[in-house]
Structures are given as C-alpha cells and as structure tokens.
Protein backbone atom coordinates (compact mmCIF):
# COMPACT_ATOMS: atom_id res chain seq x y z
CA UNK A 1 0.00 0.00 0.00
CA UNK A 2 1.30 3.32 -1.07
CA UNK A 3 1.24 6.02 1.59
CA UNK A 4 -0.86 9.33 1.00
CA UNK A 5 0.36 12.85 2.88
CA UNK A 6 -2.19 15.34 3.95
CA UNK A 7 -2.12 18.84 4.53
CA UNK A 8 -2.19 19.91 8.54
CA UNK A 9 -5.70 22.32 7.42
CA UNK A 10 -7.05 19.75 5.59
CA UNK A 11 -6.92 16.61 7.55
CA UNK A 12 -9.15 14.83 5.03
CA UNK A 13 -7.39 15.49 1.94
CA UNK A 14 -4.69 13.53 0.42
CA UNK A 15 -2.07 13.39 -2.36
CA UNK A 16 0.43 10.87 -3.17
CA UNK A 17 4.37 11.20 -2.08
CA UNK A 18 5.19 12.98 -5.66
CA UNK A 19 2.78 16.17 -4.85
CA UNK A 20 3.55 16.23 -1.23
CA UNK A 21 7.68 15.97 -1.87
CA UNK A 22 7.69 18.05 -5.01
CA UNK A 23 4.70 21.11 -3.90
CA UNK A 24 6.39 20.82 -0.86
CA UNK A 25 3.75 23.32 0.37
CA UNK A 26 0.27 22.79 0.29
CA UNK A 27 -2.50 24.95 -1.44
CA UNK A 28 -4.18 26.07 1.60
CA UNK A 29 -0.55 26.86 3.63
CA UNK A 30 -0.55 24.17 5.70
CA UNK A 31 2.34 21.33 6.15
CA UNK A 32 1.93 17.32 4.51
CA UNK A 33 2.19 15.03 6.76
CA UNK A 34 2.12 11.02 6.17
CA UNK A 35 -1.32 9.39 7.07
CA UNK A 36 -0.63 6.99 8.83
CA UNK A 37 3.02 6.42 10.81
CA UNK A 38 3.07 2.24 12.23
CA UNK A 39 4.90 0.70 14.71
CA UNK A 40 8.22 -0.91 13.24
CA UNK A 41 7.84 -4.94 12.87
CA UNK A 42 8.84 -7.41 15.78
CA UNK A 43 11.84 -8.22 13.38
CA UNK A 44 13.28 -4.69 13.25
CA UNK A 45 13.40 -4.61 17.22
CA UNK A 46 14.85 -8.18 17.32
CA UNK A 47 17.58 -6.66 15.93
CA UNK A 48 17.83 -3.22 15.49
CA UNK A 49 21.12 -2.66 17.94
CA UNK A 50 23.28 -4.68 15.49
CA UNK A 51 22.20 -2.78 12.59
CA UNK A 52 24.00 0.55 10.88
CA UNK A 53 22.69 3.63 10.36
CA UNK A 54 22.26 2.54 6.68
CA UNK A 55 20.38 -0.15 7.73
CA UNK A 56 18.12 1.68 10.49
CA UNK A 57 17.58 3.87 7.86
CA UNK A 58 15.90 1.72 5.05
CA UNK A 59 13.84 0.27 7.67
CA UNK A 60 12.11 3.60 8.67
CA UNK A 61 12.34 5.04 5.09
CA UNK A 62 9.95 1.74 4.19
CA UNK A 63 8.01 1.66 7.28
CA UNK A 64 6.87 5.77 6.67
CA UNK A 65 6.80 5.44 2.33
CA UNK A 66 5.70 1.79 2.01
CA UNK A 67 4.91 1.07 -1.34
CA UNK A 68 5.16 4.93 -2.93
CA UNK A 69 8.66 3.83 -4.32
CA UNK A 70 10.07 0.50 -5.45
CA UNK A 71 11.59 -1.03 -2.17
CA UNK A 72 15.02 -1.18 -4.28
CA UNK A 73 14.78 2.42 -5.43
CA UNK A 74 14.50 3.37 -1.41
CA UNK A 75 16.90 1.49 -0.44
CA UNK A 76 19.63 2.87 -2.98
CA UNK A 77 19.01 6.80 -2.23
CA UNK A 78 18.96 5.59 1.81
CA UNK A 79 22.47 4.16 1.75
CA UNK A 80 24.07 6.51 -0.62
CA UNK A 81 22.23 9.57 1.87
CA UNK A 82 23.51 8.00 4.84
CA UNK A 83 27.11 6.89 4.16
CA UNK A 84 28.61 8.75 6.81
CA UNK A 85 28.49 8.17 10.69
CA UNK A 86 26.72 10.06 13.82
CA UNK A 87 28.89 8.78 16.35
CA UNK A 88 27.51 8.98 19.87
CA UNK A 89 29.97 10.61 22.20
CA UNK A 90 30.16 10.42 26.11
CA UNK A 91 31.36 13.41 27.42
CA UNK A 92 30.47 13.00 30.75
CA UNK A 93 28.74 10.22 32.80
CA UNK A 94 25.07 10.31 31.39
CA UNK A 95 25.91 13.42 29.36
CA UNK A 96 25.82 12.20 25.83
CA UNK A 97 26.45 14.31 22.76
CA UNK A 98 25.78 12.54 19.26
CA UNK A 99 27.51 14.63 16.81
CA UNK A 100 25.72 15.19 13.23
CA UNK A 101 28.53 16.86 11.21
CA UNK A 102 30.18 14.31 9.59
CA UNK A 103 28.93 14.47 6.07
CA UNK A 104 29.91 16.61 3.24
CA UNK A 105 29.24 20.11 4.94
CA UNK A 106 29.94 19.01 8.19
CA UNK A 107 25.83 19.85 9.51
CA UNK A 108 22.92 17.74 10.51
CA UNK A 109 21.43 18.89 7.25
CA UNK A 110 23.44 16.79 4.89
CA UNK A 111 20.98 13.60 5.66
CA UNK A 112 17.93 15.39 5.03
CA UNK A 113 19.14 17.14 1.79
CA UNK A 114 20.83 14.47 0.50
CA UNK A 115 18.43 11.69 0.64
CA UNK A 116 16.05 14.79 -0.65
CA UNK A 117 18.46 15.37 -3.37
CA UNK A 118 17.87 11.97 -4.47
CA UNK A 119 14.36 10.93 -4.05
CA UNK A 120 13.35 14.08 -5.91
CA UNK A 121 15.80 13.11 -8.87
CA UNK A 122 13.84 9.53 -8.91
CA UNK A 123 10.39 10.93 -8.55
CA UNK A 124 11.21 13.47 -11.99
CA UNK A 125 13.45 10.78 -13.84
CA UNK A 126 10.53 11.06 -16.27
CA UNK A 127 9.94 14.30 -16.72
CA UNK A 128 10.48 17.18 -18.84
CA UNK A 129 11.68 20.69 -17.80
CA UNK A 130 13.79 22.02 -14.80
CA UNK A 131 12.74 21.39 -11.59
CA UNK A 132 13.31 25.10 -9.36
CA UNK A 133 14.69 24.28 -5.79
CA UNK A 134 13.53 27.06 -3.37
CA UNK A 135 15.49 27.07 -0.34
CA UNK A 136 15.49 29.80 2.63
CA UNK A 137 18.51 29.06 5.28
CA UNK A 138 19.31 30.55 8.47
CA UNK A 139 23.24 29.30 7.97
CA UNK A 140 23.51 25.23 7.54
CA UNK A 141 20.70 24.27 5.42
CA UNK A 142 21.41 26.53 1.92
CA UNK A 143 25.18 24.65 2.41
CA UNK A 144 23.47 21.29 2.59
CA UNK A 145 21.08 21.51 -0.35
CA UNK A 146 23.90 23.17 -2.23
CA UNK A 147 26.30 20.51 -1.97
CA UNK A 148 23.67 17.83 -2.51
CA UNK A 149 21.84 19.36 -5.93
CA UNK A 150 24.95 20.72 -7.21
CA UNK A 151 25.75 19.72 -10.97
CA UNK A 152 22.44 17.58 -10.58
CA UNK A 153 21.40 17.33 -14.04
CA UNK A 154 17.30 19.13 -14.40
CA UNK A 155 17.44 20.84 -11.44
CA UNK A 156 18.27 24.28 -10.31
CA UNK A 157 18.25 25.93 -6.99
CA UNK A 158 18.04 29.40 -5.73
CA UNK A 159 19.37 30.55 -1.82
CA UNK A 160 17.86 32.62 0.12
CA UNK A 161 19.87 34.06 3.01
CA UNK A 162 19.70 36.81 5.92
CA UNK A 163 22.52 39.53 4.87
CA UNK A 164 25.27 39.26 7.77
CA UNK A 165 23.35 36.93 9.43
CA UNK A 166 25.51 33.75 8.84
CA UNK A 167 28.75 32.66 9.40
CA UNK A 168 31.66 33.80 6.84
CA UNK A 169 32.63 30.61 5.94
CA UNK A 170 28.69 29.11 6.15
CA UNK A 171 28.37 31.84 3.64
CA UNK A 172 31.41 30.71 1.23
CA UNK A 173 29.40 27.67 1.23
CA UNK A 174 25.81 29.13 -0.05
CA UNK A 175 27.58 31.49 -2.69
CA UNK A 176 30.55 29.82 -4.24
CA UNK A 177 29.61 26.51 -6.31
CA UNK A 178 28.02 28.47 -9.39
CA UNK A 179 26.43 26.23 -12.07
CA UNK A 180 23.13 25.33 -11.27
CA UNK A 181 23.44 27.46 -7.52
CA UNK A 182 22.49 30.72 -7.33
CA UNK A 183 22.36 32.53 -3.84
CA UNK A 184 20.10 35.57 -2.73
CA UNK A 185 21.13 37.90 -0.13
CA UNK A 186 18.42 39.22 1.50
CA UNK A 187 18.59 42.25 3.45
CA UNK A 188 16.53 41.32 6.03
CA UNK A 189 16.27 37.93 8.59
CA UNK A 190 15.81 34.55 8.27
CA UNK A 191 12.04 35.11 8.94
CA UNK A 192 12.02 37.05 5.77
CA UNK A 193 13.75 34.66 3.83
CA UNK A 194 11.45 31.80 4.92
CA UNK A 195 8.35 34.18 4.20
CA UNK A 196 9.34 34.93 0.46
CA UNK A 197 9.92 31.49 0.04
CA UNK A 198 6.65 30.11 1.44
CA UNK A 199 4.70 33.32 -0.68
CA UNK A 200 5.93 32.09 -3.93
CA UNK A 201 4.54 28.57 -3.23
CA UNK A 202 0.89 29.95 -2.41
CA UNK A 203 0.97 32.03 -6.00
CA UNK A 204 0.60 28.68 -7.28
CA UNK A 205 0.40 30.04 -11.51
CA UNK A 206 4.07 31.00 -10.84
CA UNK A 207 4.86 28.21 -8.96
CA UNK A 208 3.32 25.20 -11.64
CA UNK A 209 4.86 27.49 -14.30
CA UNK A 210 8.63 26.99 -12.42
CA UNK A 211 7.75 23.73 -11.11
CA UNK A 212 9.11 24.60 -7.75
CA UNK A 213 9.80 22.57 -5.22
CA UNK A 214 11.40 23.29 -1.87
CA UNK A 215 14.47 22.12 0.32
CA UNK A 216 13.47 23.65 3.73
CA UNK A 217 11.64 21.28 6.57
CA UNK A 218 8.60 22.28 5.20
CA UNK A 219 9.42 19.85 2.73
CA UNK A 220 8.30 15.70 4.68
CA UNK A 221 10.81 14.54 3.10
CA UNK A 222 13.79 16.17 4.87
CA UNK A 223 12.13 15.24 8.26
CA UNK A 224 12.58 11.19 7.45
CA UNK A 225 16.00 10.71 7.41
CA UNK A 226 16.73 13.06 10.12
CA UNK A 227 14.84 10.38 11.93
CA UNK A 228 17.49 7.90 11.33
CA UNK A 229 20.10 9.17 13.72
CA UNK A 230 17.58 8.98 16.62
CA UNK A 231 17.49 5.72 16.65
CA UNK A 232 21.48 5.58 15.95
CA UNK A 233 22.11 7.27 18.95
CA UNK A 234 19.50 4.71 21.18
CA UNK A 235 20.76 1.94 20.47
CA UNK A 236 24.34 3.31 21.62
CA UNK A 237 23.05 3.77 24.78
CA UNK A 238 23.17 1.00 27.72
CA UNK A 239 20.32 -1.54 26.95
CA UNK A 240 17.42 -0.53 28.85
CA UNK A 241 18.32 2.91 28.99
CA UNK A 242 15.98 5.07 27.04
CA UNK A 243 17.48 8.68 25.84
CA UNK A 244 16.43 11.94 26.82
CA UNK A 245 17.28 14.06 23.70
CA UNK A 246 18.25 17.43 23.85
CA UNK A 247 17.54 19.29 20.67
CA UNK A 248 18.82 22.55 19.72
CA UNK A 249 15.93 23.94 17.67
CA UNK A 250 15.13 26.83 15.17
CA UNK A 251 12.49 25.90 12.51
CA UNK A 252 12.09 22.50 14.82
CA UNK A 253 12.14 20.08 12.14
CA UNK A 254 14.92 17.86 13.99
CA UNK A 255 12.45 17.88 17.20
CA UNK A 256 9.40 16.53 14.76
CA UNK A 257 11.72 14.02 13.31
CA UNK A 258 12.29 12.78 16.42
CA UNK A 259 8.72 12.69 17.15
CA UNK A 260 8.35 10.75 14.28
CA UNK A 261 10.88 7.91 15.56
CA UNK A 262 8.88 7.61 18.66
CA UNK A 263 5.99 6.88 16.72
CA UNK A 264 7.79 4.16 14.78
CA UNK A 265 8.26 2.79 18.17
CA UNK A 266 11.41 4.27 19.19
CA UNK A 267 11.63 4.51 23.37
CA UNK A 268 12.44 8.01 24.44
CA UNK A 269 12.42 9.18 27.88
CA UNK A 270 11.28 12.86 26.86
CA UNK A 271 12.27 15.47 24.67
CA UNK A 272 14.26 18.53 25.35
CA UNK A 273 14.02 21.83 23.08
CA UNK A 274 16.96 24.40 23.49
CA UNK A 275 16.60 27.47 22.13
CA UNK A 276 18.17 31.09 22.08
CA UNK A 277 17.06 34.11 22.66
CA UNK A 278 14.21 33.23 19.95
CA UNK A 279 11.78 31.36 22.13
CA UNK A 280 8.99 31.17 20.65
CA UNK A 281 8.53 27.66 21.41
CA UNK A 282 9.56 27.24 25.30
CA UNK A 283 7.82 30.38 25.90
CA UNK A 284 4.91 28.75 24.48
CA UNK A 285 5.64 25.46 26.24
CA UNK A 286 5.15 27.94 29.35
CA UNK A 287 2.20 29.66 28.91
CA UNK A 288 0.28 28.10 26.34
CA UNK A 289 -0.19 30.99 24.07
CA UNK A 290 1.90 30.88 20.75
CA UNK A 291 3.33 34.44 19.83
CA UNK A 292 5.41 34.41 16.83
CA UNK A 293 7.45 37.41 16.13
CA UNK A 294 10.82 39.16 14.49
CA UNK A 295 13.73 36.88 15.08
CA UNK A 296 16.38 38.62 16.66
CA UNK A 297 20.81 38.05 15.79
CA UNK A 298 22.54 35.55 17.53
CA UNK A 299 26.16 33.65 17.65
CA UNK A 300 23.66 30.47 17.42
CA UNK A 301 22.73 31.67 13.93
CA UNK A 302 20.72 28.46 12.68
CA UNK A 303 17.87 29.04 15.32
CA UNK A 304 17.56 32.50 14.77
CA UNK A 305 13.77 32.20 13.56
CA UNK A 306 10.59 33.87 15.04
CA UNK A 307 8.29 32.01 13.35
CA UNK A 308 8.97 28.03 13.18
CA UNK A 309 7.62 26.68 10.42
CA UNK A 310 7.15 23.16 11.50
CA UNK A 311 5.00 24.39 14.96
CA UNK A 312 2.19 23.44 12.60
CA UNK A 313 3.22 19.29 12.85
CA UNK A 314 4.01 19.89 16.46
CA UNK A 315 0.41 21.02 17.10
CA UNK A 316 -0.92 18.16 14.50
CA UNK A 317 1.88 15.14 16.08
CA UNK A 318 -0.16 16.27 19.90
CA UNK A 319 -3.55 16.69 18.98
CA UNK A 320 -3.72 21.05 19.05
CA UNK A 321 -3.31 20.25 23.10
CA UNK A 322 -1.01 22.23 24.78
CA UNK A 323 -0.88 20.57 28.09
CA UNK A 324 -0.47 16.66 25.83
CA UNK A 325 2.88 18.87 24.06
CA UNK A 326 3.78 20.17 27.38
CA UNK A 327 4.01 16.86 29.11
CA UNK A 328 6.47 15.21 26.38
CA UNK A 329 8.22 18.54 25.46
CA UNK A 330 10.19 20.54 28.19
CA UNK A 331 11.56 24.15 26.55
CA UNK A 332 14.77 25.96 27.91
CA UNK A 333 16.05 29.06 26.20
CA UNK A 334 19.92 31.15 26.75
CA UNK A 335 21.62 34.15 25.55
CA UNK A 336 24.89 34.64 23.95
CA UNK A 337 26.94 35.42 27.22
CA UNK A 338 26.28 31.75 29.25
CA UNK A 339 26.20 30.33 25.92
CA UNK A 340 30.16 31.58 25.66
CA UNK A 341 30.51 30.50 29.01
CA UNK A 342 29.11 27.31 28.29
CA UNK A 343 31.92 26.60 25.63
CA UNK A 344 34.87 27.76 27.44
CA UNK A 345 33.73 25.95 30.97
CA UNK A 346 33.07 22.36 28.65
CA UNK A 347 36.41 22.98 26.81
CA UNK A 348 38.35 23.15 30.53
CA UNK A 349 36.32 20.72 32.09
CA UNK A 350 36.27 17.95 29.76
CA UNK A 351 38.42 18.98 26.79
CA UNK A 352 35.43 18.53 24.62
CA UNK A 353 34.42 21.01 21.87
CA UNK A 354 31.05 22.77 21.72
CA UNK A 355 29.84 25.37 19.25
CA UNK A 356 27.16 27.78 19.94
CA UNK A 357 24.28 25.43 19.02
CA UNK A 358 25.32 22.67 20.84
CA UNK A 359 26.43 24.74 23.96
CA UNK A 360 23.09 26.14 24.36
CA UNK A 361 21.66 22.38 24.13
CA UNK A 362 24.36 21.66 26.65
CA UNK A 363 22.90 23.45 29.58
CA UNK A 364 19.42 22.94 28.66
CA UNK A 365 20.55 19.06 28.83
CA UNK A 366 22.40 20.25 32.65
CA UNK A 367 18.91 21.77 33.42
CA UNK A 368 16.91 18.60 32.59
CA UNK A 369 19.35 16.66 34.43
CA UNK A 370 19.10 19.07 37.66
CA UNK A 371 15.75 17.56 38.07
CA UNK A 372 15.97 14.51 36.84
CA UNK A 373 19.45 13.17 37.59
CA UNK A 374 18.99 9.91 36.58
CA UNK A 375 18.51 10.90 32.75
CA UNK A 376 20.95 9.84 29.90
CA UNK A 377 21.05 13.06 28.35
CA UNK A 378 21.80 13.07 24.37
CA UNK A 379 22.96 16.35 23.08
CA UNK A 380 22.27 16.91 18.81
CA UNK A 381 25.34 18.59 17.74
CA UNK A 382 24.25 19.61 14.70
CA UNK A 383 27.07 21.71 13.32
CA UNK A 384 31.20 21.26 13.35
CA UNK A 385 33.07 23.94 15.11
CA UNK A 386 34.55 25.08 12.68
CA UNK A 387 31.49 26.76 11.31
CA UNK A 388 31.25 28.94 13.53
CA UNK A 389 35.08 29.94 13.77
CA UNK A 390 34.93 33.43 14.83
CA UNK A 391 32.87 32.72 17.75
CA UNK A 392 35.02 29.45 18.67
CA UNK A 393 38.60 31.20 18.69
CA UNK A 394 37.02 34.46 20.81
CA UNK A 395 36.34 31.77 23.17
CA UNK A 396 39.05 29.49 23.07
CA UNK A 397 41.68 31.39 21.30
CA UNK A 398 42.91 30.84 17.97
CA UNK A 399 43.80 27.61 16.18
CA UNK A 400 42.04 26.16 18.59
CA UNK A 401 39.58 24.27 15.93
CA UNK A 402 41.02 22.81 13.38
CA UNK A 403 39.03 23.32 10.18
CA UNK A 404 38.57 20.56 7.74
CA UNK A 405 40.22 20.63 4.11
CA UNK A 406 36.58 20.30 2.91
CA UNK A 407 35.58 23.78 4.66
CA UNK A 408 39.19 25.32 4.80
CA UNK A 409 39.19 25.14 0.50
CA UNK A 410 36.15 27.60 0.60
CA UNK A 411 37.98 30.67 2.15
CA UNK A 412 39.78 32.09 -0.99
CA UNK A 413 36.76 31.42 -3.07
CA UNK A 414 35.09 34.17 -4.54
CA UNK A 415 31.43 34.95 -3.42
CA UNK A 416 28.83 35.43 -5.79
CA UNK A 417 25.31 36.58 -4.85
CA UNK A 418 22.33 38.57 -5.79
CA UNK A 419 21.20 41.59 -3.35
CA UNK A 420 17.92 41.61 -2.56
CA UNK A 421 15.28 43.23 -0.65
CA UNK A 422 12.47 41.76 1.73
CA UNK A 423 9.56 42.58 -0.39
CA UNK A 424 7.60 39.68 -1.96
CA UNK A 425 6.72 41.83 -5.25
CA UNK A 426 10.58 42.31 -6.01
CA UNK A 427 11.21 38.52 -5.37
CA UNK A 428 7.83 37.25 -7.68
CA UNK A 429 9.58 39.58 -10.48
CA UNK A 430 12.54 38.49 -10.10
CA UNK A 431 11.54 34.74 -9.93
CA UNK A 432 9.80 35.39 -12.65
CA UNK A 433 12.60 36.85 -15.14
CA UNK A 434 14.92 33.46 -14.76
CA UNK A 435 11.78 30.99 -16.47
CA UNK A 436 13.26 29.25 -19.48
C-alpha cells in the first residue's frame, strides 16, 4: 500500500508522495504530513542494535513510504544519503552528545538534503523541464542543499539568506559553487527569507509554471531521514536505557523528526528543546499561548527564527493540546553570554568542543538533568566547530579548531550573490525573469 500525505488544514485530503515531496507546500498553507506512521515490525526490534545507520535507515524510510517507491529504489538513495556516521559521544557520565557533522558540509542537514536530493531526482526521472529548488537558510541548510543538488542534471536551486546573518565561511558555502546554484542575499532575517519562500509557493500560476519545489523542513521529506540518527544514537546507549534528547531547535524540524521515531516505536524518555534568545517555542511550552514574532541576531545563527515553520506538525503530532505537548516537550532558552561561558567551561572541564548550538543544548541538557538526575542526556550537535570559527577562537583562542580541508578550500573562493530586498513583489519579479 502506497502512503498518501495530507495537509495539517485539511486533515481529510490527500495526495500521493510525488505532490507532497515536489509542492512541498500545500495549497491552503498548511504542512503534509504522512497518514498513517506504524509501529516498526517485531523483526526490526529483534535486531535493530546490530544494525548501521544505513540499515536503520531503510527500515524507517519503508516503514513511513511503504509502497510509494520500489523497495530497491529506497533502499539505494537511503544508503548513498547515509554513508557517513553520527557517532555517539560520552562526554560526561550520562551526558551524551551525538555529533551530526560528519557528512559533506559538516551539519545535521546533509541527511535530510541528501536523501532529498535523491528521491526528488527519482520521482522526476521522467519528466520534462527544470525542476526550481527554493530554499530559505538561516546558515547550515542553503550549504546542505547546495552541496547535494549541485551539478544535478534538471534541477536548479536558488538561496535565500539573511545579509550578515551567517557565518563567513557558512556563507562561502551558499555562494561559491556556481552552475546550477544561485544565492540571494536578503537584506533582512531569516524570517524574511522563509516568508518569500513560502509566498511564492501559495501564488501557485508562478509556482506550476517553475515547477518549484522546496528544500526547507517544510518539505516531509527532509524530516525522514533526520529520523534515522535517533534511533542511531539509542541503540548506543546502555540496553534498557531510554534517551532523553536534547535538541537545539530553530524551525524544529529535527524535534518533529524525532517525534516521528517515537511513533515508529522508538523509546524516548522525553524530549528537550533548546533554544536562544528566539523562544517562541519554550515560551509557548510555558504559557500556552503561541506568539510568533521578528527573530532577533545571535552567535547560534541556525535558530535564529521567530516564526517556526514546522509548529504546525508539532500542534498536528499532539492533537492542538497544549498541556499533551507540554508533558512530552520541556523548553529551555539562553543568551549569547552563558552560551560563551558554556563553551569555554566544557572545553576546561572535559576537553570537549562545543559550538554555539550545541552549547546552548548543553545546559538545557544540565537543566533537565538538575531535576531529573537519573537521565541519559543526548545532546544533537548539529554543526562542526569550525562553522562557527569566529565565535570558537574568541572563546578558546585561535587555532584552537582545526578546520577541515573540505571547509578550509572555501575561504579564498570568490562569493557570488544577488542583493535583494524583503519585499515579496521584487522577489515574484525576479523569480519570474529566470523561467526558461
């Protein structure tokens, strides 16, 4: 049985996985999710703790897309997405950090874009004209979807970023391949970014007539594989223990694809959201009253968004009930000056390495733990130091963080990027102006 994807505002309304992964957004601005999510089989838990990621990962890709794509087909863009580890590191006892920036551009992002690269390459194999990539990034993601589209033959993808908002060398990343790349730099924030994406979707003439498609969590199929590494990190863990993961969280996609591994029958103790200064969510988490507004600059770039787009799958994973959220979702947000702390007092204390996202999910893990001391704490490091190096070697002086050759190559590269403004009129025209 194939599965069918719905839209979040209209529950009762269904397309198959090439409109939902190729729309990415639905008509009436809501977000597809899958219809039905089942329990993995007895097999699977038999013996899931001897399996790779690779492995883990075909099992959930099947289990969530059954029959919409040849079981060989899956299974091909799941190994060649997830051919790099998440290793599972214990800093301290309990304290757990499982890093995700192992893959091509060393973030979190590179199994979600990747195995998005792919699918969507399968799911157009037969058709004619270019398929548009719309992606808005807040630092890790544009880098990501870059990498993974780049020199993909039919597609083409267009960047849109917050002017001075990401790191230098995150930047060198978004605006340096060329070819079938092309980055926007928006004067404005990540908010903005996201909204001119999401407007061009909902003028659906243009969007039919540039077939776009888009590479931000809006899009279900980034959220699967990021699913994969949740159970990676599990079945690291003592048996019997079940993880309490700490997720450092902007647009919350990684904290919905962990949602989606506990309904595949993953065991989680509870999840953690960390934020920064933009907390939306733990504010919400609080009070029960959802106020999105302006994101505000932060060293912890990548969750420097006002309005999270994937609140709407939250609210649909827990029913719209605040208090059913609020008992599996605890929210802790920090500032820039304990999140420098935070790196400099883990780099003396235990000679481990934390950048700004992963400090701030750091001491919301030490929070958790405060009260509940008995809690294997899992840390998502979603992003490699080196990212971030201006921040790291303020903190812990330079050369401290060695940057890999893959990263380091990008820093004599010439930037290219189009200036642009925040307002959706300019954006349509110009989006208009590149059809074929």
């Amino acid at each position: 049985m194939s599965q069918r994807f719905y839209s979040t505002k209209s529950p009762d309304q269904f397309v198959d996985i090439k409109e939902a992964v190729l729309r990415s957004l639905p008509a009436d601005n809501g977000l597809y999710m899958p219809e039905s999510i089942e329990r993995l089989g007895h097999g699977f838990w038999e013996s899931w703790r001897d399996l790779s990621l690779a492995d883990i990962g075909v099992h959930v890709a099947k289990a969530i897309f059954r029959d919409s794509i040849p079981a060989d087909e899956l299974e091909k863009i799941t190994r060649e997405s997830a051919n790099f580890p998440a290793p599972l590191v214990t800093v301290k006892e309990k304290a757990h950090v499982l890093e995700l920036f192992h893959g091509p551009t060393l973030a979190f992002k590179d199994f979600g874009a990747r195995f998005m690269a792919r699918l969507m390459g399968w799911l157009t194999r037969d058709d004619d004209g270019l398929l548009t990539v719309l992606v808005a990034t807040s630092g890790d993601t544009g880098g990501a979807v870059a990498s993974a589209f780049h020199g993909i033959p039919g597609t083409r993808v267009i960047i849109l970023y917050p002017k001075g908002k990401v790191s230098g060398l995150q930047e060198k990343q978004l605006t340096t391949l060329g070819g079938n790349i092309t980055a926007l730099e928006i004067t404005g924030t990540f908010d903005d970014c996201q909204r001119l994406v999401k407007s061009a979707f909902l003028k659906r003439e243009m969007s039919e007539n540039l077939n776009l498609t888009s590479a931000n969590s809006i899009n279900i199929s980034r959220l699967v594989p990021q699913s994969f590494y949740y159970f990676e990190a599990a079945k690291n863990l003592p048996e019997g223990v079940k993880p309490t993961f700490v997720i450092p969280s902007g647009n919350f996609g990684n904290l919905t694809a962990g949602l989606l591994a506990e309904k595949l029958g993953l065991e989680v103790e509870h999840f953690v959201a960390a934020t920064n200064r933009n907390d939306v969510v733990p504010e919400y988490l609080r009070e029960g009253e959802y106020r999105p507004r302006p994101s505000v600059a932060t060293i912890s770039n990548a969750m420097d968004v006002g309005a999270p787009s994937n609140f709407a799958r939250l609210e649909e994973i827990f029913g719209y009930e605040w208090e059913a959220m609020k008992a599996r979702v605890a929210g802790y947000a920090y500032g820039d000056k304990i999140t420098r702390e935070t790196i400099r007092r883990i780099k003396s204390e235990t000679d481990y390495t934390l950048e700004p996202h992963g400090a701030i999910g750091w001491l919301a893990a030490e929070a958790w733990r405060e009260s509940h001391p008995e809690a294997h704490t899992v840390v998502l490091e979603t992003a490699h130091p080196s990212k971030f190096l201006d921040v790291m070697e303020e903190e812990l002086g330079a050369g401290e963080v060695e940057i890999p050759g893959r990263l380091a190559c990008l820093a004599d590269r010439q930037k290219s990027a189009i200036q642009m403004g925040t307002k959706e009129g300019e954006f349509h025209d110009w989006l208009s102006s590149i059809r074929e």
